[in-house]
Protein backbone atom coordinates (compact mmCIF):
# COMPACT_ATOMS: atom_id res chain seq x y z
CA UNK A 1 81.86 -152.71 117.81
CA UNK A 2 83.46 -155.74 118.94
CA UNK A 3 82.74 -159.12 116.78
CA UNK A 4 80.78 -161.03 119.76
CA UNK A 5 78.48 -157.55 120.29
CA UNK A 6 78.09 -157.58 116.74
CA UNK A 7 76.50 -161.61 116.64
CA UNK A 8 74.49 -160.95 119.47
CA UNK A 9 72.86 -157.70 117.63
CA UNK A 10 72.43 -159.81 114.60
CA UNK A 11 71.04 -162.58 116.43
CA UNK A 12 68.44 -160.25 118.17
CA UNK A 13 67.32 -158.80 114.77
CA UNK A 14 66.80 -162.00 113.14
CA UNK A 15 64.79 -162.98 115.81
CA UNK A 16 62.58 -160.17 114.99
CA UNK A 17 62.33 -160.83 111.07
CA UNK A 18 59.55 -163.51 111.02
CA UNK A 19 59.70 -166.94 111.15
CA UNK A 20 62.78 -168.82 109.62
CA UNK A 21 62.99 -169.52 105.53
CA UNK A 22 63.59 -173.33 106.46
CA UNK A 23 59.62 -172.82 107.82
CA UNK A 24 58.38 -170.87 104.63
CA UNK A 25 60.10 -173.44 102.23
CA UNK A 26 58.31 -176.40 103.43
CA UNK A 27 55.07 -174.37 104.12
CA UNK A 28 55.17 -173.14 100.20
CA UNK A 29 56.21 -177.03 99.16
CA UNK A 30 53.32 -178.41 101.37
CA UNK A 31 50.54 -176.03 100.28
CA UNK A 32 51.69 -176.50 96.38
CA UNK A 33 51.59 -180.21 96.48
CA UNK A 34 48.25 -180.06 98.27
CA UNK A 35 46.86 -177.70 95.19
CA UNK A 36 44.95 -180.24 93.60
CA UNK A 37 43.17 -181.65 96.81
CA UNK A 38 42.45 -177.86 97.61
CA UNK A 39 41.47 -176.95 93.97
CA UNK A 40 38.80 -179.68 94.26
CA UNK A 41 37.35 -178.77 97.49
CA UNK A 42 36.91 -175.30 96.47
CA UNK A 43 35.28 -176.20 93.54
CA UNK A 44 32.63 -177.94 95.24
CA UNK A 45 32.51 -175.45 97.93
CA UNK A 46 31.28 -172.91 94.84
CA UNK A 47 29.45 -174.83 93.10
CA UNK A 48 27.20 -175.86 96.30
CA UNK A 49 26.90 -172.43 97.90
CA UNK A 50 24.48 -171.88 100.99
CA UNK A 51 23.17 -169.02 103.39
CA UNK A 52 23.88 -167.67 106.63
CA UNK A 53 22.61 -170.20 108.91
CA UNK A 54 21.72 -172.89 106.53
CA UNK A 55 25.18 -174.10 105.92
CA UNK A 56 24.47 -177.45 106.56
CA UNK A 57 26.25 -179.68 103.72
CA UNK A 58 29.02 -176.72 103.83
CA UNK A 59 30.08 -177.47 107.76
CA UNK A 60 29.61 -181.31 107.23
CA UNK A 61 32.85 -181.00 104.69
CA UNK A 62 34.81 -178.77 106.56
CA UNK A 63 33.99 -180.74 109.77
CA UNK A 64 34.78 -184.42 107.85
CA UNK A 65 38.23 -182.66 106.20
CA UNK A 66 39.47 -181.60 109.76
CA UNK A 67 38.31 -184.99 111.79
CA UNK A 68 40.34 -186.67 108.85
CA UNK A 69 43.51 -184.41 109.38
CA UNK A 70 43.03 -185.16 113.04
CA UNK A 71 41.68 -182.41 114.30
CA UNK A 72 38.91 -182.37 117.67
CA UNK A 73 36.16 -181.19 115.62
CA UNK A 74 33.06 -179.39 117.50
CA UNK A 75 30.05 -178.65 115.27
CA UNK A 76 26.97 -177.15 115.93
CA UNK A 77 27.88 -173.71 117.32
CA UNK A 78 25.74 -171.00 116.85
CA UNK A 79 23.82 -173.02 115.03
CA UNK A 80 25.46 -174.51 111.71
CA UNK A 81 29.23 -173.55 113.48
CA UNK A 82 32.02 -175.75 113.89
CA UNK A 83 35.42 -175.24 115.66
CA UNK A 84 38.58 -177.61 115.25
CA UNK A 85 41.20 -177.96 117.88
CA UNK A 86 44.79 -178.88 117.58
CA UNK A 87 46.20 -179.00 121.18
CA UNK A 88 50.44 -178.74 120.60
CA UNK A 89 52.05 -178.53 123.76
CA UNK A 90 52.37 -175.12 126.04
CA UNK A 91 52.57 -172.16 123.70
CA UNK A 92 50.04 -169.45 122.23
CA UNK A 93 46.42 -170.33 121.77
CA UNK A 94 45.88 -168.72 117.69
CA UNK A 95 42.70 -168.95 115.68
CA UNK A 96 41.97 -168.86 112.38
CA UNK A 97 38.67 -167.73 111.39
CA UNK A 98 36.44 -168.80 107.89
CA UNK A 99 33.48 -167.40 107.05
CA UNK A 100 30.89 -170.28 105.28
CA UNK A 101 28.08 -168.17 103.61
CA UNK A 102 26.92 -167.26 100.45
CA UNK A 103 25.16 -164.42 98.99
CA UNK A 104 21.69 -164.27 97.38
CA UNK A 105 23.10 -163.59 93.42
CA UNK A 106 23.17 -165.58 90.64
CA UNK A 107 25.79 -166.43 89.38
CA UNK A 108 27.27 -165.40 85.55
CA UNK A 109 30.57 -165.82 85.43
CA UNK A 110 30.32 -168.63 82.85
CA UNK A 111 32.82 -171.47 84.60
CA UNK A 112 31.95 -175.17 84.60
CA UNK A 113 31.88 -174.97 88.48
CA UNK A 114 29.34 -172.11 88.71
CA UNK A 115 26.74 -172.25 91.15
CA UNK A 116 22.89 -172.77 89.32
CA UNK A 117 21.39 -173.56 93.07
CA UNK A 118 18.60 -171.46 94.06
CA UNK A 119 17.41 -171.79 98.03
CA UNK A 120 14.65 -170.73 99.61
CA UNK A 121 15.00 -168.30 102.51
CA UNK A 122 13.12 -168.31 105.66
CA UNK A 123 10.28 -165.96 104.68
CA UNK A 124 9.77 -168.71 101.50
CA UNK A 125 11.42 -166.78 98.90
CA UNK A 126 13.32 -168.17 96.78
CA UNK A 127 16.48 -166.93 95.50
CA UNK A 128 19.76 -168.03 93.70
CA UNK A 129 22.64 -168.51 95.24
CA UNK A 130 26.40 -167.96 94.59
CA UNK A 131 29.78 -167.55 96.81
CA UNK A 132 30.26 -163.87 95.43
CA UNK A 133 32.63 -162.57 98.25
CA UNK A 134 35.25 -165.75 98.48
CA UNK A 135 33.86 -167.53 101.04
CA UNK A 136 34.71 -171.31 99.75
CA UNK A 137 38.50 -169.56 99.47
CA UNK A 138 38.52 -169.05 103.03
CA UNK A 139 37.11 -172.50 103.82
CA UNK A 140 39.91 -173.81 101.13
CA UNK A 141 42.64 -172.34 102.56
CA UNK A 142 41.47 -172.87 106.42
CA UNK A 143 41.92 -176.84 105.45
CA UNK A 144 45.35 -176.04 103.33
CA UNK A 145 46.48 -174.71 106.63
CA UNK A 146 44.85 -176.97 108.99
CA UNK A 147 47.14 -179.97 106.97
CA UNK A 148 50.21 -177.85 107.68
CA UNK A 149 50.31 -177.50 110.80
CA UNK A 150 49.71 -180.63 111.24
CA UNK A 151 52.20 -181.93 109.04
CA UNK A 152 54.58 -179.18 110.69
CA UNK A 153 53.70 -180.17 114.24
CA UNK A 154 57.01 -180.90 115.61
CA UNK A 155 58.20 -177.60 114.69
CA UNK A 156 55.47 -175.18 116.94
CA UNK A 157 53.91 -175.33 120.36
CA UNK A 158 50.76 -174.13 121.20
CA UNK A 159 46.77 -174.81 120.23
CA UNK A 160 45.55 -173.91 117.03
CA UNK A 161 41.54 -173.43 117.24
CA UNK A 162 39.90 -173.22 113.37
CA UNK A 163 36.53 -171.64 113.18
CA UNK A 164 33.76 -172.20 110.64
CA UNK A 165 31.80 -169.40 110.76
CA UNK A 166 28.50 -169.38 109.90
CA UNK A 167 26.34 -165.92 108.45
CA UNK A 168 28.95 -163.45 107.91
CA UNK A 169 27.11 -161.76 105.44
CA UNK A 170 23.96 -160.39 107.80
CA UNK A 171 26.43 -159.98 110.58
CA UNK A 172 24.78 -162.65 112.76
CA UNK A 173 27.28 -165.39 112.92
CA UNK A 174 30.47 -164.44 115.01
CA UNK A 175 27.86 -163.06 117.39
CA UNK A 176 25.62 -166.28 117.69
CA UNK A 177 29.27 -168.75 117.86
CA UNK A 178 31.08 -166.70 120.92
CA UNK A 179 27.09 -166.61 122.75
CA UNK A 180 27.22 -170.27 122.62
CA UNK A 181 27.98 -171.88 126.19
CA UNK A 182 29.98 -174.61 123.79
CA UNK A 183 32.21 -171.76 122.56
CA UNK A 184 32.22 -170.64 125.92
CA UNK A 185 32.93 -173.65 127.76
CA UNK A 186 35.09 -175.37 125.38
CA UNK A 187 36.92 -173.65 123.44
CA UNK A 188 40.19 -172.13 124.73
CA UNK A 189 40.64 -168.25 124.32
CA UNK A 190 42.47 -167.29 122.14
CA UNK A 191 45.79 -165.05 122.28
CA UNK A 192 46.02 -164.44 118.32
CA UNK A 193 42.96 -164.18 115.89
CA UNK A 194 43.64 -164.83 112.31
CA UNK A 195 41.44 -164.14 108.82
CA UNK A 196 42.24 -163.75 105.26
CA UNK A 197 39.57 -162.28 102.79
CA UNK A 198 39.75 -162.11 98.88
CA UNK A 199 39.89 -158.96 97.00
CA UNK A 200 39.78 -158.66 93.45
CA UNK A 201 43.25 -157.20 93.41
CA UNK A 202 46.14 -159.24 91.73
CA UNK A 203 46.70 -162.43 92.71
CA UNK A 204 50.13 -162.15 94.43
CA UNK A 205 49.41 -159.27 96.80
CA UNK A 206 47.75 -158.36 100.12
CA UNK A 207 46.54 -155.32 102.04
CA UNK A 208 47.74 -155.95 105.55
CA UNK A 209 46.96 -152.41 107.24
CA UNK A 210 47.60 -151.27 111.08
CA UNK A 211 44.68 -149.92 113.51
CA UNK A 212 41.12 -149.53 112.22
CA UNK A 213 40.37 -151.42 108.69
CA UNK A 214 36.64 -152.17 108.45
CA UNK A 215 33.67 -149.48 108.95
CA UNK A 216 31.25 -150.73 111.56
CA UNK A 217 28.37 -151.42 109.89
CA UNK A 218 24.23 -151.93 110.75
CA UNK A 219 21.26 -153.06 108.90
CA UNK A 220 17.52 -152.48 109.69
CA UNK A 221 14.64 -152.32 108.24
CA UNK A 222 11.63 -149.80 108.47
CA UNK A 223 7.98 -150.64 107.79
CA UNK A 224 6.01 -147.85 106.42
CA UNK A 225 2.16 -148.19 107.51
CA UNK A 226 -0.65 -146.28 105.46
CA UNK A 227 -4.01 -147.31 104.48
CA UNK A 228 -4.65 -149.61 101.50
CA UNK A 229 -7.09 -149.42 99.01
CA UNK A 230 -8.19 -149.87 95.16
CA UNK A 231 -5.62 -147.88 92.19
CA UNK A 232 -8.49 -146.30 90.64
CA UNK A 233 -9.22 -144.45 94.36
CA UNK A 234 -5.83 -143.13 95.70
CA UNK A 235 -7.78 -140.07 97.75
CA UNK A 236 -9.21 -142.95 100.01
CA UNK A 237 -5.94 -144.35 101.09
CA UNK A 238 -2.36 -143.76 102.54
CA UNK A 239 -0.16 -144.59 100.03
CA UNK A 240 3.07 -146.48 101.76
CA UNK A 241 4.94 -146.86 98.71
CA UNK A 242 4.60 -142.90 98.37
CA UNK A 243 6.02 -142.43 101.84
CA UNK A 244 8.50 -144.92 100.95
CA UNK A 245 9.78 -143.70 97.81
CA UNK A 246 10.01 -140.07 99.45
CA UNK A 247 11.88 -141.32 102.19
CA UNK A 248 14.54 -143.15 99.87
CA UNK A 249 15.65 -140.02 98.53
CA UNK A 250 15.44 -137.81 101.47
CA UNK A 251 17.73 -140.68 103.50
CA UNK A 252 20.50 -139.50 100.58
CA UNK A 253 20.91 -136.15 102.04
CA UNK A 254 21.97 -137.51 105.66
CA UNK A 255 25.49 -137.84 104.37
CA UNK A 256 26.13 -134.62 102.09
CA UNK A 257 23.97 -132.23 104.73
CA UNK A 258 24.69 -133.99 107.93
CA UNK A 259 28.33 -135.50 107.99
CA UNK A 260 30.80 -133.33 107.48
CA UNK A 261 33.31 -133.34 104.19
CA UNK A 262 35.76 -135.03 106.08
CA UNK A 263 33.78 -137.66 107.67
CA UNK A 264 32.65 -141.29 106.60
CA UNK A 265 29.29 -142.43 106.98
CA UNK A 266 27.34 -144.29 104.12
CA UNK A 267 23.55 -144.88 103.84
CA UNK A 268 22.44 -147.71 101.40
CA UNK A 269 19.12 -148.89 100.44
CA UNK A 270 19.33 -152.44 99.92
CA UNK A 271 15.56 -153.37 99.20
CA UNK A 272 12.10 -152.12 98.66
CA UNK A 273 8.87 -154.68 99.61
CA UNK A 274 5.60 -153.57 98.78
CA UNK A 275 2.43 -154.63 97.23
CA UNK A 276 2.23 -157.31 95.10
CA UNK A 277 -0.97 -156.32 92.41
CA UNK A 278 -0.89 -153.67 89.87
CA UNK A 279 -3.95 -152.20 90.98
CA UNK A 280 -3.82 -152.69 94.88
CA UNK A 281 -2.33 -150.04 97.10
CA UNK A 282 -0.95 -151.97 99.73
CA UNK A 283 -0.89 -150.96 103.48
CA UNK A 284 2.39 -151.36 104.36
CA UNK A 285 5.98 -151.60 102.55
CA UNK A 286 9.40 -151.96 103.91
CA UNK A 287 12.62 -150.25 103.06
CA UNK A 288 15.85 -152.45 103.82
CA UNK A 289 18.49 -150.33 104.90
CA UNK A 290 22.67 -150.60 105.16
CA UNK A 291 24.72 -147.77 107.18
CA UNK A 292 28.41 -147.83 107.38
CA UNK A 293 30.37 -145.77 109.85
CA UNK A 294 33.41 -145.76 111.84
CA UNK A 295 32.75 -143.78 114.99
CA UNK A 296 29.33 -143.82 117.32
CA UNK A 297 28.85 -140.03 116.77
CA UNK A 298 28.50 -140.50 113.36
CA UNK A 299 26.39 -144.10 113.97
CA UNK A 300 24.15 -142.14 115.98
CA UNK A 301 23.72 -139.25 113.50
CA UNK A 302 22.71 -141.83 110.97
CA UNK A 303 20.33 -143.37 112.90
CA UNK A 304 18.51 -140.34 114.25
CA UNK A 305 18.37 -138.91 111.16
CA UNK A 306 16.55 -141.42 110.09
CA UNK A 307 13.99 -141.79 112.43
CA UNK A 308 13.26 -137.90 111.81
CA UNK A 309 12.81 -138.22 108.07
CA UNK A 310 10.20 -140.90 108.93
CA UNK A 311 7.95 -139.28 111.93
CA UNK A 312 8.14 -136.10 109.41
CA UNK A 313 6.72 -138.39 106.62
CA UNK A 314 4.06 -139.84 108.65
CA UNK A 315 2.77 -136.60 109.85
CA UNK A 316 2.75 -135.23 106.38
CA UNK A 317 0.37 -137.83 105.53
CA UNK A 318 -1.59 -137.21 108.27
CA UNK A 319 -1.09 -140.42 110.27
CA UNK A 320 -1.85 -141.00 114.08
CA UNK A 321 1.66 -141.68 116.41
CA UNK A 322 0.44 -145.30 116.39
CA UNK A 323 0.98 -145.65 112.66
CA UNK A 324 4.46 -144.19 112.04
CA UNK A 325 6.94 -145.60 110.71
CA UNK A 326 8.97 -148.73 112.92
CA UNK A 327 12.56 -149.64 112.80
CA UNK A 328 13.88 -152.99 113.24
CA UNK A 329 17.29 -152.81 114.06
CA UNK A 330 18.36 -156.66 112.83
CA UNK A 331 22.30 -156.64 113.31
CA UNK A 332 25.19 -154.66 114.04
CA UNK A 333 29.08 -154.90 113.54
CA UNK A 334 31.86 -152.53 115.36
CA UNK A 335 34.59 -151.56 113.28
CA UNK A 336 37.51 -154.21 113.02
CA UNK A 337 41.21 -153.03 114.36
CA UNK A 338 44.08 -154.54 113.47
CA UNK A 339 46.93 -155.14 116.17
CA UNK A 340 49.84 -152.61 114.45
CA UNK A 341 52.56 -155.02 116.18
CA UNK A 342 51.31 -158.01 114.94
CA UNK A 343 50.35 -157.01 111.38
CA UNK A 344 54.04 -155.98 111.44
CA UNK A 345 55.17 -158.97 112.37
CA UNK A 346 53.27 -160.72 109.56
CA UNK A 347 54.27 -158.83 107.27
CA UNK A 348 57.70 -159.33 107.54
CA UNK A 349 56.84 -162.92 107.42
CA UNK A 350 55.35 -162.81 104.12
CA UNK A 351 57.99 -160.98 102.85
CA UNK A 352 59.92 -164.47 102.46
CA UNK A 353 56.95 -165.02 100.03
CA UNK A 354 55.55 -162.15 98.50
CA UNK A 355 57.62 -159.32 97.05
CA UNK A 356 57.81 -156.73 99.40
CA UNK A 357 56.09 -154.00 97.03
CA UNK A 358 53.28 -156.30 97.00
CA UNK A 359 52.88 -156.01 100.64
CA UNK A 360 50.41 -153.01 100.80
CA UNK A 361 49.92 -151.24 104.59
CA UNK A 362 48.98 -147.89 103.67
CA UNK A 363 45.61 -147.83 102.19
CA UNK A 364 42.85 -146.33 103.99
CA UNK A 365 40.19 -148.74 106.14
CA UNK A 366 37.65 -150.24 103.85
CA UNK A 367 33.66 -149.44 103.85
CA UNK A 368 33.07 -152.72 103.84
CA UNK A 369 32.34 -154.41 107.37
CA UNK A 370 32.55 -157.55 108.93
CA UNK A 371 31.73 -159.08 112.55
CA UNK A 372 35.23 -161.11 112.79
CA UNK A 373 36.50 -159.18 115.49
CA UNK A 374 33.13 -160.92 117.68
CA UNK A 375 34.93 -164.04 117.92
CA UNK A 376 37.88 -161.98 120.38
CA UNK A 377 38.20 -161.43 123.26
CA UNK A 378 39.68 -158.60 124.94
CA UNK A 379 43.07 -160.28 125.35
CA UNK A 380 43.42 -160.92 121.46
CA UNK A 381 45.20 -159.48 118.94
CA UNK A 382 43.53 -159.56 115.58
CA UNK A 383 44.93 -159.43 112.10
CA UNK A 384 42.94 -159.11 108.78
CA UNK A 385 44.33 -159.74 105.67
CA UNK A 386 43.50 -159.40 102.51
CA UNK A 387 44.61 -161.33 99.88
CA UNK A 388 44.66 -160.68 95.87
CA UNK A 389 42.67 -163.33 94.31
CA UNK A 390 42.09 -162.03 90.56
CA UNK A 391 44.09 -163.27 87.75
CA UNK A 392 47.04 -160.12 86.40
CA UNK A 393 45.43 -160.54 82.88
CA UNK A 394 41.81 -159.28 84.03
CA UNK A 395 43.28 -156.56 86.39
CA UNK A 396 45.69 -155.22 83.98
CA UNK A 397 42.68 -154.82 81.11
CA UNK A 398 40.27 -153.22 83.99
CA UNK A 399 43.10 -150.70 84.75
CA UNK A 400 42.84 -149.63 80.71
CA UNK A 401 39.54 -149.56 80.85
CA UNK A 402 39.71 -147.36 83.57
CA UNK A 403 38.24 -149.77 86.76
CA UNK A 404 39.28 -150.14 89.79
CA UNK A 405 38.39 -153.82 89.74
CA UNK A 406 38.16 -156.27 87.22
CA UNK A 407 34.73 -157.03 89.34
CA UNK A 408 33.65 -156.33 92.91
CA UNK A 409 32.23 -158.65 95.37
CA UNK A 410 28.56 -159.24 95.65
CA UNK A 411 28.09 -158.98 91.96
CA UNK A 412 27.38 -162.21 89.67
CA UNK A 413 30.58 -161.94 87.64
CA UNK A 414 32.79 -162.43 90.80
CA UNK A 415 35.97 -164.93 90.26
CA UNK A 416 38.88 -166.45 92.34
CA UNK A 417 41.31 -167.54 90.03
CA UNK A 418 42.45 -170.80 90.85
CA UNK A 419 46.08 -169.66 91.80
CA UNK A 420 45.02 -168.08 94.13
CA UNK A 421 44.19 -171.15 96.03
CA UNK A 422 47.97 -172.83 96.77
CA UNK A 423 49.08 -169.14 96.97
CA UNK A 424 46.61 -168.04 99.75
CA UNK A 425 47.37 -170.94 101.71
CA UNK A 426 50.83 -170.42 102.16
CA UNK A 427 49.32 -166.80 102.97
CA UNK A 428 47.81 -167.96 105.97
CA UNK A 429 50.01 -170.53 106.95
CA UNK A 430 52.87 -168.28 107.16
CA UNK A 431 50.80 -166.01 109.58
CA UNK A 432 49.67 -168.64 111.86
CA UNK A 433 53.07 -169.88 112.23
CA UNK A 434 54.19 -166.38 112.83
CA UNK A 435 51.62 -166.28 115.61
CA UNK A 436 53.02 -169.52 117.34
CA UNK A 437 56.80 -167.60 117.73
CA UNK A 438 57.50 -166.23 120.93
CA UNK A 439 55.87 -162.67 121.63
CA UNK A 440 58.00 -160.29 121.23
């Protein structure tokens, strides 16, 4: 091959190898001498947790952050959502997505910054409160990033559009920001779509996978009528909490005599709400349900399933049509894709970062589910990441004790170690930038 062929083939696969290590230096050097601004931020952000659509205090420091960086800051979408704009010159339009919710746990974890709020929800309950899926890590590194690009404007072109995302966690939020005529009207559409999300793997790696990575997911609830009456007389009544508690275990067989071996479907009973005496048999109860899936055939087994164990249930018991059972379908996610050439390209981006071996793509999709992929449209290409946020000591002594986690989101005990904050930002800065290159 003759020397001048050879420079040009060199040239072209550079080109192709992610962004340049001049770009990664800065963008580690930036995010690491931000770590104590980010550190602090994040603490507060966990200490002062709040729910889906009550993220009031939560947006007003994200929105205040980004105004200060010099970002056009929109807030108010979809209720308690805010977007920030960075307009760069003519290039790709790529957004970054943070979730800002909490979840209803309390928190044990022990750390001076732990969360002790409680709040009360919209039926009145009152609950505590804690960021037990890494929430105020998102927000954290959203602003890490949102300061370097700013501070490495002159070296992209394009708009960068960072979204605040209100009530992730019930699968509500994404939907209620992109059916807002602001989000609409406003913001630009995007060509790249961006999120990172903690796991309690070690900090240090990431799970960037290609094609389908998230179940699709719904949640519902179904009221159970009967006919209420006094403990000592159970003969005279229609016991709901019966039909309820039968139900409950028949749902259990949907999956292991109704999916097949090789198929994933999951049915979860959240909650049970019934009564409220000792010696009162109420006339109605509710069972909260969870299903996961990841095709329609099997969404659609799940759900009329269902709706067969409860008419049998209420005819059992002898109750008229009027009185069975009711399902309110409350929210629904699809399951989120990953673009396979842009996860590529990130993750030969991160590779100037991370060891290679700790860039994982071959792991199976995830049962968890989340309503990200909302906030596309159908020109985008997505990519979700995510990112190892537990410290090596606690993973290492959960792999002797035989774990798969040190802990596991939505649980009390739930930790982001605090390197994982400077780390994580140079995560996502390094795939944003990689989404302002040239498409390939």
């Amino acid at each position: 091959m003759k020397r001048s062929s050879f420079l040009l083939l060199l040239a072209a696969l550079l080109a192709f190898s992610g962004i340049k290590a001049q770009h990664t230096d800065k963008i580690r050097k930036l995010a690491y001498a931000d770590s104590s601004r980010l550190v602090a931020i994040f603490q507060d952000l966990h200490q002062h947790p709040e729910l889906g659509f009550m993220e009031v205090r939560t947006a007003g420091i994200l929105a205040k952050e980004l105004q200060s960086l010099g970002y056009e800051v929109i807030t108010g979408i979809g209720k308690t959502g805010l977007v920030a704009i960075l307009k760069n010159g003519s290039g790709p339009v790529v957004g970054y997505r943070a979730d800002m919710d909490c979840n209803a746990v309390e928190e044990i974890t022990g750390l001076p910054y732990a969360s002790t709020k409680t709040m009360k929800r919209e039926d009145g309950t009152e609950v505590p409160v804690m960021h037990a899926c890494g929430h105020d890590a998102h927000m954290t590194w959203m602003l890490g990033i949102a300061k370097i690009m700013m501070e490495l404007k002159k070296e992209w072109k394009g708009t960068l559009v960072l979204i605040g995302q209100p009530a992730e966690e019930p699968l509500l939020g994404a939907k209620a920001m992109a059916a807002d005529t602001v989000f609409k009207t406003r913001v630009p559409e995007t060509d790249y779509l961006f999120a990172l999300h903690t796991l309690p793997i070690e900090v240090g790696k990431v799970i960037n996978g290609y094609g389908v990575r998230n179940s699709g997911s719904d949640q519902l609830d179904v009221t159970f009528y009967g006919i209420g009456g006094h403990g000592s007389t159970p003969e005279l009544t229609k016991d709901p909490i019966v039909m309820m508690s039968n139900a409950i275990l028949q749902y259990q067989t949907i999956i292991s005599r109704n999916i097949g071996a090789q198929q994933a479907g999951v049915v979860t009973v959240g909650a049970i709400h019934a009564g409220g005496d000792n010696n009162v048999i109420p006339a109605t109860g509710v069972v909260k349900l969870n299903l996961r899936w990841f095709s329609n055939d099997i969404r659609n087994t799940l759900l009329e399933k269902i709706k067969s164990i409860n008419t049998g249930i209420a005819v059992a018991n002898g109750l008229p049509e009027s009185a069975y059972p009711t399902i309110t379908m409350k929210s629904s996610a699809v399951p989120l894709k990953n673009d396979t050439v842009l996860a590529k390209r990130i993750n030969k981006s991160l590779a100037a970062v991370l060891k290679t071996e700790h860039i994982i793509y071959d792991l199976p999709a995830f049962m968890g589910s989340e309503d990200f992929t909302y906030l596309a449209s159908e020109k985008t290409k997505s990519d979700y990441v995510f990112v190892g946020t537990a410290h090596p000591d606690l993973v290492a002594q959960a792999k002797k004790e035989g774990k798969a986690f040190p802990f596991n989101g939505h649980n009390g005990n739930y930790k982001v170690d605090l390197s994982a904050i400077p780390l994580g930002t140079v995560i996502g800065a390094v795939g944003v930038f990689e989404m302002f290159k040239e498409k390939p």
